[in-house]
Every structure is written in C-alpha cells, then in structure tokens.
Protein backbone atom coordinates (compact mmCIF):
# COMPACT_ATOMS: atom_id res chain seq x y z
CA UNK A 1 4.31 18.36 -24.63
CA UNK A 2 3.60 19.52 -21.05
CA UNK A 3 0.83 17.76 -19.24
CA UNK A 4 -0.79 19.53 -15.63
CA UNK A 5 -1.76 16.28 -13.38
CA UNK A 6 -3.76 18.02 -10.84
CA UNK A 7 -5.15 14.99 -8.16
CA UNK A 8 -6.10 14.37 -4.46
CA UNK A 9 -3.40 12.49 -3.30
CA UNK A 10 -0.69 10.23 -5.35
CA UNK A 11 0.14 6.94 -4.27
CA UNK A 12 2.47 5.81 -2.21
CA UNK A 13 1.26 8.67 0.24
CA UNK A 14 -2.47 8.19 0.09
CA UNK A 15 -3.99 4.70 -0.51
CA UNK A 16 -6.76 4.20 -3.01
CA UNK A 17 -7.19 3.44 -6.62
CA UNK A 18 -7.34 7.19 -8.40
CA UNK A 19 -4.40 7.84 -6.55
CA UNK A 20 -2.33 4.07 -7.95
CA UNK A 21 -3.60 5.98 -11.26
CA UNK A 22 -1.98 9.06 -10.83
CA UNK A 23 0.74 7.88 -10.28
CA UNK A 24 0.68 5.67 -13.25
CA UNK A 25 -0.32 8.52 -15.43
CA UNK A 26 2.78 10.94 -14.25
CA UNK A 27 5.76 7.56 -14.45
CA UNK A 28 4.00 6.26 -17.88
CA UNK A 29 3.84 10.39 -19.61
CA UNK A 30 7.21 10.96 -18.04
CA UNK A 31 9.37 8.07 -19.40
CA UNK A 32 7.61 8.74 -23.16
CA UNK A 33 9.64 12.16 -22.50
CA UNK A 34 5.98 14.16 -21.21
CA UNK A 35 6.50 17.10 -19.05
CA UNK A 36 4.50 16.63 -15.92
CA UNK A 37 3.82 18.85 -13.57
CA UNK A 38 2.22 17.18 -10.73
CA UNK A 39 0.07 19.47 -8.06
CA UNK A 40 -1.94 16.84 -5.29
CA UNK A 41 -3.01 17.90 -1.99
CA UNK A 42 -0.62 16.91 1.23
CA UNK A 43 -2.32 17.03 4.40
CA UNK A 44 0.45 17.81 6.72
CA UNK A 45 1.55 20.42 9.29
CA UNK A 46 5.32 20.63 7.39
CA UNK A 47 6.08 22.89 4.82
CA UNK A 48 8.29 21.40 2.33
CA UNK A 49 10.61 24.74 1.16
CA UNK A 50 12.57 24.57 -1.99
C-alpha cells in the first residue's frame, strides 16, 4: 500500500500539534511496511537538490 501524506509542516521543523501528528502518521504507516510519500511545505531560501 502507498499512502500520499500531504501536510503544512512535520515536526521537528515546525512546532504544533497537526504537525507531532504527521509525523506520527508517516513513522507509525512506515514501520507496518506503508509506503509514504511525504510532501509538507519548507519555508526556506535553500533548495535542497537530490
């Protein structure tokens, strides 16, 4: 299974309770072997190239 996680921040990088549930939601789905793919918005001037 392959779940999309699409949120406003994730926690540790931005404070607040939806984010501490985000990131709850992608470690929990991950270790019971769920596909996450996580998109959250990063308000930064540095582009992160892979």
């Amino acid at each position: 299974m392959r779940i999309a996680l699409i949120t406003d921040g994730i926690a540790p990088y931005v404070l607040g309770g939806m984010q501490k549930h985000s990131f709850y939601l992608a470690k929990y789905f991950s270790k019971n072997k769920i596909h996450v793919d996580l998109v959250h918005y990063n308000d930064s001037n540095t582009t992160l190239m892979l």
